[in-house]
Protein backbone atom coordinates (compact mmCIF):
# COMPACT_ATOMS: atom_id res chain seq x y z
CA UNK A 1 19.57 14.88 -9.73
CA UNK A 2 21.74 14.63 -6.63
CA UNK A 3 22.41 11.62 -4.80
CA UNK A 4 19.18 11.75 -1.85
CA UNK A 5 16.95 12.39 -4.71
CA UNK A 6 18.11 9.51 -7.04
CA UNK A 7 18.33 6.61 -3.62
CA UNK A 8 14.70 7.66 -2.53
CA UNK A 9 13.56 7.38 -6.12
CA UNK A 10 15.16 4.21 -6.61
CA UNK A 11 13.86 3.05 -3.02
CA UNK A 12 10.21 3.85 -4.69
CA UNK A 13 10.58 1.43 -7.82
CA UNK A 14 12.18 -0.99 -5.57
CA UNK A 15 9.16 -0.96 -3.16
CA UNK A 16 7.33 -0.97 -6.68
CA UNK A 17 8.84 -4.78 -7.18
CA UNK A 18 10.90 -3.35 -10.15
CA UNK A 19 14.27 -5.30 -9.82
CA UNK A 20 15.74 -4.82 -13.50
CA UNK A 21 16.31 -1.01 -15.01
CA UNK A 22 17.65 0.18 -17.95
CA UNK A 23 20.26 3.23 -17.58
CA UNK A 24 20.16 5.09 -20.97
CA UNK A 25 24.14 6.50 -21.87
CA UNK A 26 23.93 10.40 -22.55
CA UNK A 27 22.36 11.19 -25.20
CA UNK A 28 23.81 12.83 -28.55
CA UNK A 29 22.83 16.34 -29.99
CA UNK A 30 19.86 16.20 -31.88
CA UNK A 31 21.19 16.85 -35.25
CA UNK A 32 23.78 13.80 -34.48
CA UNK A 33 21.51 11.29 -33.69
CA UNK A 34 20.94 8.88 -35.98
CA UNK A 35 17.71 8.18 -37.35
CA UNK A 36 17.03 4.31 -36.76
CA UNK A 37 18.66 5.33 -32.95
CA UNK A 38 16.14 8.18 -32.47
CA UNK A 39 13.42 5.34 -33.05
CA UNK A 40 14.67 2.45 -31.62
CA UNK A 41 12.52 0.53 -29.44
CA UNK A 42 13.53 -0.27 -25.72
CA UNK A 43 14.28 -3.98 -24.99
CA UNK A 44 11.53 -6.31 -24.59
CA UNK A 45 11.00 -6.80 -20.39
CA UNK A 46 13.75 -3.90 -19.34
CA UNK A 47 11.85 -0.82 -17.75
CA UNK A 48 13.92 2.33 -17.78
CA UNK A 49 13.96 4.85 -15.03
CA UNK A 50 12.03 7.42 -16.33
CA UNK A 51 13.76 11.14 -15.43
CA UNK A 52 11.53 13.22 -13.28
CA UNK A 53 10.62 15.57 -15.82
CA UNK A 54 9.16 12.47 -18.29
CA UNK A 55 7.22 11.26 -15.22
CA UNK A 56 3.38 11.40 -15.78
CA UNK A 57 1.71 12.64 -12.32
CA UNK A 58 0.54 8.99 -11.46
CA UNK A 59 4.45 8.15 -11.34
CA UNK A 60 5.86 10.74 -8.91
CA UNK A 61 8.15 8.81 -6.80
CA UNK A 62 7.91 10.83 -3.30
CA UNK A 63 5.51 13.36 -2.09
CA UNK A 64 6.46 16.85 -1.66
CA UNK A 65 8.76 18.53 1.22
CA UNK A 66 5.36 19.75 3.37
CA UNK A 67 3.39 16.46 2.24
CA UNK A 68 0.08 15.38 4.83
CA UNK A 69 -2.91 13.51 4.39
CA UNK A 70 -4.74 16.31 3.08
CA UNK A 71 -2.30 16.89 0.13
CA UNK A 72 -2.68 13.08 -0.59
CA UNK A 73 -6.29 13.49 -0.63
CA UNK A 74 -6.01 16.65 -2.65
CA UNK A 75 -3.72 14.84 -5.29
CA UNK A 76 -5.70 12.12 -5.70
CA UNK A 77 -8.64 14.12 -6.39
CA UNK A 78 -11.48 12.71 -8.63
CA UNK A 79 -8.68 9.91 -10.03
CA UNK A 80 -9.40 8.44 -13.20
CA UNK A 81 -5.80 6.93 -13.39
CA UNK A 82 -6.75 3.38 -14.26
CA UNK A 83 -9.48 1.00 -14.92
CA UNK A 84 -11.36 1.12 -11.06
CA UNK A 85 -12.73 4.67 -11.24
CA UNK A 86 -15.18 3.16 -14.23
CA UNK A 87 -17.25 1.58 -11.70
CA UNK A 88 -16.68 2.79 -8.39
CA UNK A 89 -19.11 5.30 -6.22
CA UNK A 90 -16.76 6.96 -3.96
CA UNK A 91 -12.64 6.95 -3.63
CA UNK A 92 -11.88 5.42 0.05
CA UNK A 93 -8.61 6.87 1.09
CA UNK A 94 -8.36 6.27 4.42
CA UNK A 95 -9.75 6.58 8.27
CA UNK A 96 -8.27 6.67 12.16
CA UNK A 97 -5.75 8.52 13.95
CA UNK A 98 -3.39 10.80 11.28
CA UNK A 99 -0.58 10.17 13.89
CA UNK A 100 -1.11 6.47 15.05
CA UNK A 101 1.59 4.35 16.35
CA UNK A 102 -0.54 1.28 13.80
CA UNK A 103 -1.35 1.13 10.32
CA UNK A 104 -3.47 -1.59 9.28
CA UNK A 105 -3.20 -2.10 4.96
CA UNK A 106 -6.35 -3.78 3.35
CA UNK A 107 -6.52 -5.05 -0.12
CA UNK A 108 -9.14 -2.93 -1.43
CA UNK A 109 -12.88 -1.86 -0.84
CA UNK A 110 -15.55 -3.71 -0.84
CA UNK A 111 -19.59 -2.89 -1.57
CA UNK A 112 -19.87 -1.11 1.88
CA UNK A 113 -16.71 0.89 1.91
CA UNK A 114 -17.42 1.51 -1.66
CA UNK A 115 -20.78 2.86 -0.47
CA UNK A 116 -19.69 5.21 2.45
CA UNK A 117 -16.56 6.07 1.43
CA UNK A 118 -14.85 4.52 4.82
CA UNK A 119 -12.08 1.46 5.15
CA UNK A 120 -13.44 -1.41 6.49
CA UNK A 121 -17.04 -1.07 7.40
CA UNK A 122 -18.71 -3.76 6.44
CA UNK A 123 -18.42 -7.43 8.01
CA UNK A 124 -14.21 -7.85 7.25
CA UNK A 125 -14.68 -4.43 8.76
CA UNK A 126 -16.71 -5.08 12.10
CA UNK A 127 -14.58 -8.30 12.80
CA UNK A 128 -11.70 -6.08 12.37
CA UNK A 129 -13.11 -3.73 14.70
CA UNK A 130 -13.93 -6.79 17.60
CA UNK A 131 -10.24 -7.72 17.05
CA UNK A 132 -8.12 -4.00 17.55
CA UNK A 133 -10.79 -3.64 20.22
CA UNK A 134 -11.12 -7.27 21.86
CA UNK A 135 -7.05 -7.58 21.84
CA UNK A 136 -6.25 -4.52 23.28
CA UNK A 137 -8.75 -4.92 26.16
CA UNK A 138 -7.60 -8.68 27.10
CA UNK A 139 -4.07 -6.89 26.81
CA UNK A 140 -4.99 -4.47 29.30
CA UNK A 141 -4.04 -1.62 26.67
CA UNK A 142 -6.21 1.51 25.99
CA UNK A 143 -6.52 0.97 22.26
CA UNK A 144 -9.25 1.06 20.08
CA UNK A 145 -9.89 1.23 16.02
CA UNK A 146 -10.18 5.25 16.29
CA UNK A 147 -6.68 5.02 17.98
CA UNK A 148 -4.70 3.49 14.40
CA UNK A 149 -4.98 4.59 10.89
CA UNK A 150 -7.09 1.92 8.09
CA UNK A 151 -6.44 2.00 4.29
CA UNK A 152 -6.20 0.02 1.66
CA UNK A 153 -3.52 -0.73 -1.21
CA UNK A 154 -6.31 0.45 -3.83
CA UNK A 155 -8.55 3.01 -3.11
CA UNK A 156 -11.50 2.03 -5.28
CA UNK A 157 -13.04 -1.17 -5.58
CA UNK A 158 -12.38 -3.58 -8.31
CA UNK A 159 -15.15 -5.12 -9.83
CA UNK A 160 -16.64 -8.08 -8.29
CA UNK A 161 -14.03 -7.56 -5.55
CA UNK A 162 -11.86 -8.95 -7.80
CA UNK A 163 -7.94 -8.95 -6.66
CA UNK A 164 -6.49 -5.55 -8.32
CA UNK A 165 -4.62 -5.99 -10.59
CA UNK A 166 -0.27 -5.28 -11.33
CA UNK A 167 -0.71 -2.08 -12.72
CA UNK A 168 -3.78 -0.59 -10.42
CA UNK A 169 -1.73 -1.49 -7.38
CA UNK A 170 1.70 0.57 -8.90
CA UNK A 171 -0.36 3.23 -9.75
CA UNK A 172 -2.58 3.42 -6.35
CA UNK A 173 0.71 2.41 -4.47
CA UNK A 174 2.38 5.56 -4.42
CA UNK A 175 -0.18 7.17 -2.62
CA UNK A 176 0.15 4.22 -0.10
CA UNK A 177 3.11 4.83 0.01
CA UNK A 178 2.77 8.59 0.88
CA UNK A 179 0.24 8.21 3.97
CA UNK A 180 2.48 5.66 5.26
CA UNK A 181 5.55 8.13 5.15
CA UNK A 182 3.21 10.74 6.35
CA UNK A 183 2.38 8.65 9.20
CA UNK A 184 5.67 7.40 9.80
CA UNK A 185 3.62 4.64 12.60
CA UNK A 186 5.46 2.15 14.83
CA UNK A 187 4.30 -1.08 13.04
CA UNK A 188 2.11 -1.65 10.15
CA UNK A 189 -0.14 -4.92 9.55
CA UNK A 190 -0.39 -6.06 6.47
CA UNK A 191 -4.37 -7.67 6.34
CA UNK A 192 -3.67 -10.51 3.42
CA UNK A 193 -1.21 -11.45 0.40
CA UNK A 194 -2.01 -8.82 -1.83
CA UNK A 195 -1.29 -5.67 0.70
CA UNK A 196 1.54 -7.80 1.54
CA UNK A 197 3.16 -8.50 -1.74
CA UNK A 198 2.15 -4.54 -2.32
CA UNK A 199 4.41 -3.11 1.29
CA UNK A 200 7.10 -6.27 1.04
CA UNK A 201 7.36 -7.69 -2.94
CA UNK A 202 7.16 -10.95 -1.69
CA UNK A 203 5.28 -13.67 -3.64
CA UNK A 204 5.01 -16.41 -0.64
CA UNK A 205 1.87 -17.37 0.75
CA UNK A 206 0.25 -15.48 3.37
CA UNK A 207 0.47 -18.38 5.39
CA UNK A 208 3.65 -18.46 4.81
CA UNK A 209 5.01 -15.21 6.10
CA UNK A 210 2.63 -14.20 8.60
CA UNK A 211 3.36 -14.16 12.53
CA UNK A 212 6.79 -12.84 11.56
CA UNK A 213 8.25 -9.00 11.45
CA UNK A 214 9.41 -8.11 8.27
CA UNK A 215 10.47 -4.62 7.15
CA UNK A 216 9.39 -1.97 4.97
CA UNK A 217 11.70 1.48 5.19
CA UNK A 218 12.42 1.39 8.44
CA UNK A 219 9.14 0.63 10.21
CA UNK A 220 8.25 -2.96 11.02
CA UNK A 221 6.03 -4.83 9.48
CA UNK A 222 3.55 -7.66 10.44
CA UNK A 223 1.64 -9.35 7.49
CA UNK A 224 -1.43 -11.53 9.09
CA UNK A 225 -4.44 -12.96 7.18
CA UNK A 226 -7.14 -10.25 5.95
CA UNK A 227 -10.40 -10.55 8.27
CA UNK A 228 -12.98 -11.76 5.32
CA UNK A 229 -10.88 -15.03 5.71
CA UNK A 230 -11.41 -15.37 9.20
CA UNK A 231 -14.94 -14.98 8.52
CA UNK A 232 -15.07 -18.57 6.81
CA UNK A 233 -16.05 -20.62 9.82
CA UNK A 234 -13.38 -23.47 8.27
CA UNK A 235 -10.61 -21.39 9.87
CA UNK A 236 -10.62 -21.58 13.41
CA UNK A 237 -7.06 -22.20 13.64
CA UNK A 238 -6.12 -18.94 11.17
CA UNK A 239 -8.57 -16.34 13.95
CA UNK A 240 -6.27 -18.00 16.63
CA UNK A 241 -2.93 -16.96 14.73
CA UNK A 242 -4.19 -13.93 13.47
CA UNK A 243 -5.35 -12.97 17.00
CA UNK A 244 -1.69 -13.83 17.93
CA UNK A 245 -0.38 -11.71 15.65
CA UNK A 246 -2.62 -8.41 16.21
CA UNK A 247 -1.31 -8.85 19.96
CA UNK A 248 2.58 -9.07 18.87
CA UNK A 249 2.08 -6.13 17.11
CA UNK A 250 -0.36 -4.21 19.52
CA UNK A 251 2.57 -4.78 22.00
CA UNK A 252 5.87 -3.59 19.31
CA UNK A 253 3.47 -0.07 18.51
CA UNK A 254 1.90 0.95 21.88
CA UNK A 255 4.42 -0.66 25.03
């Protein structure tokens, strides 16, 4: 593996929120290797890099060389790669401009996306829509939802709308992580903790790092709070920030 290959698959399990791996020495011949060795178990809490060629497909740390939207789509096919196909009705990958300046990066779907197979459709979605729309307008900017890109850390929904969970976000991450490089936008928003602890490994509060540009290979990140908590009428003062925020980063993508 030469050195590009090894940093950008390191940069992937990194991104992942693996901090600890294991480096295995070189392994002996066959024939020398003794027999407790050849079954020895690896330490309790230590992953090890896996090489590529012991990488199952769900684990492939970068896309390929000519890698677009429609590969993505292509690779993820009918995906029965963890627990959320069992229930779901249709995979939602993604909708918007394939080149926009914006990302926004939901959770996951809900019972209407799940439904029509689109990001962000149903009431999260319309308020969403009122805010790229309402912003830009007051901003005196030419911007509307059809003019960024929508998707979500998980592309089908987890039961009950249930947070996904650890190991359905690694696996559904790396396509995430392929539209976004595909993409390669201005700015992405992060819409609540969970696509932000997905894009930035952070475990703070999404009150606690929102307003504020973080970073996430080389493209500038805003988390804010997702629009279904805006939709409790308790939080007048979180629509103000979060209105705040859309407009920082409506500036940063499209000025």
């Amino acid at each position: 593996m030469d050195r590009e290959t090894l940093r950008r698959q390191l940069e992937f399990y990194r991104d992942l929120g693996i901090r600890e791996l294991r480096v295995e020495p070189r392994a002996q011949p066959a024939q020398a290797l003794p027999r407790a060795a050849a079954q020895a178990e690896p330490q309790p809490g230590v992953r090890p890099i896996p090489s590529p060629n012991q990488m199952t497909p769900s684990l492939i740390p970068m896309g390929p060389d000519n890698d677009s939207l429609e590969v993505i789509r292509q690779d993820i096919g009918d995906c029965k790669r963890c627990r959320l196909c069992e229930a779901r009705n249709r995979i939602v990958f993604g909708s918007g401009n394939e080149q926009a300046r914006l990302v926004f990066v939901g959770e996951g779907p809900g019972a209407d996306e799940d439904a029509q197979g689109l990001p962000f459709v149903g009431r999260a979605g319309q308020l969403l829509t009122q805010m790229i729309d309402g912003t830009a307008a007051k901003e005196g900017m030419a911007i509307r939802r059809g003019d960024v890109y929508i998707c979500n850390v998980v592309k089908c929904r987890p039961p009950e709308n249930r947070t996904p969970l650890p190991d359905e976000m690694e696996i559904c991450g790396q396509f995430l992580f392929r539209q976004l490089t595909v993409i390669q936008p201005k700015a992405i928003i992060c819409l609540g903790a969970t696509a932000a602890k997905a894009l930035l490994g952070v475990k703070e509060g999404i009150t606690k790092i929102r307003g504020r540009w973080h970073n996430w290979r080389d493209i500038q990140v805003m988390p804010t709070y997702h629009p279904s908590y805006l939709l409790r009428p308790y939080n007048q003062n979180a629509k103000r920030e979060a209105w705040e925020d859309l407009k920082k980063a409506l500036h940063y993508a499209y000025d």
